[in-house]
C-alpha atoms as a PDB file:
ATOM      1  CA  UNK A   1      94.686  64.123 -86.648  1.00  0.00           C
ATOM      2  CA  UNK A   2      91.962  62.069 -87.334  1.00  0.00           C
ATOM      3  CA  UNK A   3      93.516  58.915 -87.660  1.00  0.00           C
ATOM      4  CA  UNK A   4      95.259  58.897 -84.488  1.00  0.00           C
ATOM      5  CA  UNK A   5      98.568  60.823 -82.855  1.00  0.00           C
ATOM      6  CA  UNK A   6     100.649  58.380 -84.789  1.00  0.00           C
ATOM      7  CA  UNK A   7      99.041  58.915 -88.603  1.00  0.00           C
ATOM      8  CA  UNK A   8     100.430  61.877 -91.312  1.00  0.00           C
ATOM      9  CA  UNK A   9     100.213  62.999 -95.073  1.00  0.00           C
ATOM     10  CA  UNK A  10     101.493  60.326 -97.052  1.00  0.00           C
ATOM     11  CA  UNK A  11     102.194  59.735-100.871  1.00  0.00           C
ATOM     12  CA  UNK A  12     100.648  62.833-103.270  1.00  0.00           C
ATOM     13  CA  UNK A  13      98.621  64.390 -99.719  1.00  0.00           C
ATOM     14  CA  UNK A  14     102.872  64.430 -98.490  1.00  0.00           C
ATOM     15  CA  UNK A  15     104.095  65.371-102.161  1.00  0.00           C
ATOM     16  CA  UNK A  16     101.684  68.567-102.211  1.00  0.00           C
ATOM     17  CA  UNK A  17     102.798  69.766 -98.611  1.00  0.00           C
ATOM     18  CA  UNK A  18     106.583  69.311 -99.974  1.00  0.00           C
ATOM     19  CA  UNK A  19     105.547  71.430-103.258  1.00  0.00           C
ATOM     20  CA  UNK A  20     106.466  68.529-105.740  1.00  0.00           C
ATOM     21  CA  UNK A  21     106.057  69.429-109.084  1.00  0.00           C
ATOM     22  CA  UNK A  22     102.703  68.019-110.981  1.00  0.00           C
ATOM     23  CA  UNK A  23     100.497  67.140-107.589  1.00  0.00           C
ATOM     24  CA  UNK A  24      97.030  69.194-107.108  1.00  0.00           C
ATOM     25  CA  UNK A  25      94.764  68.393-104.458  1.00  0.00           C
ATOM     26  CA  UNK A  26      92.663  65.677-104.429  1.00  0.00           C
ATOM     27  CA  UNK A  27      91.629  62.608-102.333  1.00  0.00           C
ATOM     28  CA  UNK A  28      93.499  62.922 -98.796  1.00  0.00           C
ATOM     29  CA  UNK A  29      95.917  60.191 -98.670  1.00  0.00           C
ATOM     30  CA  UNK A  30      97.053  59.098 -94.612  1.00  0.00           C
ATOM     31  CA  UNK A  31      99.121  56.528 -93.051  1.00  0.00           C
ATOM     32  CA  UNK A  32      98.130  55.079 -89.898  1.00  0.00           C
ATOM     33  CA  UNK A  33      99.041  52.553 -87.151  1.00  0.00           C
ATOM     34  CA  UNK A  34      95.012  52.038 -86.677  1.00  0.00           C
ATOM     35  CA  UNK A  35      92.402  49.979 -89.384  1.00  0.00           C
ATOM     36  CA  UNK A  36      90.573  52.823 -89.930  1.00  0.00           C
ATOM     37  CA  UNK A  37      88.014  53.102 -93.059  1.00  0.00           C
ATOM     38  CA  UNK A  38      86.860  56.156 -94.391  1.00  0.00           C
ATOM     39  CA  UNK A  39      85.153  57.054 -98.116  1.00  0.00           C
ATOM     40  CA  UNK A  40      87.090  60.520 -98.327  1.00  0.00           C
ATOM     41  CA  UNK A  41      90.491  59.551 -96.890  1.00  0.00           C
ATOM     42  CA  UNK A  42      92.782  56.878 -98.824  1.00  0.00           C
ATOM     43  CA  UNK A  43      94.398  55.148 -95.879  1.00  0.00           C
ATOM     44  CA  UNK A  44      97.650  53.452 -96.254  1.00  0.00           C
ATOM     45  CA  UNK A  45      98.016  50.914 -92.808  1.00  0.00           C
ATOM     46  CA  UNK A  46     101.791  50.869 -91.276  1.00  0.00           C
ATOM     47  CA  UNK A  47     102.345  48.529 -88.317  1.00  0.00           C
ATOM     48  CA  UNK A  48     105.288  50.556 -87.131  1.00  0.00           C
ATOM     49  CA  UNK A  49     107.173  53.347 -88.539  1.00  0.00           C
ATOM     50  CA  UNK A  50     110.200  54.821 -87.298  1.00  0.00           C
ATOM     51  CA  UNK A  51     109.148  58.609 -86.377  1.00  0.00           C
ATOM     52  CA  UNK A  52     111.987  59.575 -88.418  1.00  0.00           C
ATOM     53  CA  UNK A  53     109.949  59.043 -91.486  1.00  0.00           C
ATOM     54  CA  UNK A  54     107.369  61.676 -90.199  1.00  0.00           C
ATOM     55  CA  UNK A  55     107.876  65.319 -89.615  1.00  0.00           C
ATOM     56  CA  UNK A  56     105.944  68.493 -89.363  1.00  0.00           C
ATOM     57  CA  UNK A  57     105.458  71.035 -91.913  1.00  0.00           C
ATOM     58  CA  UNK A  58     103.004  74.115 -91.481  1.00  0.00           C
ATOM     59  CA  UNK A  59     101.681  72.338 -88.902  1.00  0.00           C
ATOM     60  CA  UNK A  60     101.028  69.137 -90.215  1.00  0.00           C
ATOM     61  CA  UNK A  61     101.962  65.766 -89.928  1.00  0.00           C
ATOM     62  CA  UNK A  62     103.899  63.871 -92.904  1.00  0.00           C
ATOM     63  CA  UNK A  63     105.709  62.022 -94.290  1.00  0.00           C
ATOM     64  CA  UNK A  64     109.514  63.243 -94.814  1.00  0.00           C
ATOM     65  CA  UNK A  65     110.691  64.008 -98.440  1.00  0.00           C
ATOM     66  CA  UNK A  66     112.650  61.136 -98.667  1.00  0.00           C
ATOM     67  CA  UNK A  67     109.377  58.698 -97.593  1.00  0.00           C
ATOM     68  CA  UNK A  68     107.162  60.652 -99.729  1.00  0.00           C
ATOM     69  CA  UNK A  69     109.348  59.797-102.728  1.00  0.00           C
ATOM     70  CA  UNK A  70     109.663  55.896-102.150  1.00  0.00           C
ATOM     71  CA  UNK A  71     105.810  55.369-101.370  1.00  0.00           C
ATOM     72  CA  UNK A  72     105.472  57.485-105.174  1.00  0.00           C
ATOM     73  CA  UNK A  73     107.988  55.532-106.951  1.00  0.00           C
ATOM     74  CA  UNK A  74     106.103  52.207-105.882  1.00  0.00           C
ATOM     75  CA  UNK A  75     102.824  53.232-107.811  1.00  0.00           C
ATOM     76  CA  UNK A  76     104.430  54.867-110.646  1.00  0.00           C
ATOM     77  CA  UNK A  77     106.091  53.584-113.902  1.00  0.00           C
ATOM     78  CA  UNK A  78     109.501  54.737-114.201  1.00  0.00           C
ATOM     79  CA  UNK A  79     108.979  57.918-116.783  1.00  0.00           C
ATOM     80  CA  UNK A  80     107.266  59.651-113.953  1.00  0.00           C
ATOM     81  CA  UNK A  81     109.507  58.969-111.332  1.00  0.00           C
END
């Protein structure tokens, strides 16, 4: 992956690989060990993550179901959650 070996799919990039319910493509959301800066990409930085909050689904990188969930939850109010 772009952002390095120890990036994925996080919030609605991760919720659209898991098939949640109201997410359509649109701006590429990754989180990454590195300070990287992109225009296309929304990158959210993590210092270290356990790899048991990543996985690999149809051959990509991201964040499990249960991660996915907690990094939506922060940025929505609660009648979306």
């Amino acid at each position: 992956m772009w952002a390095g070996p120890n990036s994925a799919l996080t919030h609605s990039s991760a919720a659209l690989v898991w098939g949640f319910e109201g997410f359509s493509f649109g701006p590429v959301e990754v989180a990454s060990d590195r300070r990287l800066r992109s225009k296309e990409v929304v990158l959210h930085h993590h210092a270290t993550w356990d790899a048991a909050r990543f996985q690999t689904k149809d051959g990509l990188r991201v964040t499990t179901v249960e991660q996915a969930l907690a990094d939506l939850a922060g940025g929505m109010d609660s009648s979306h959650v």
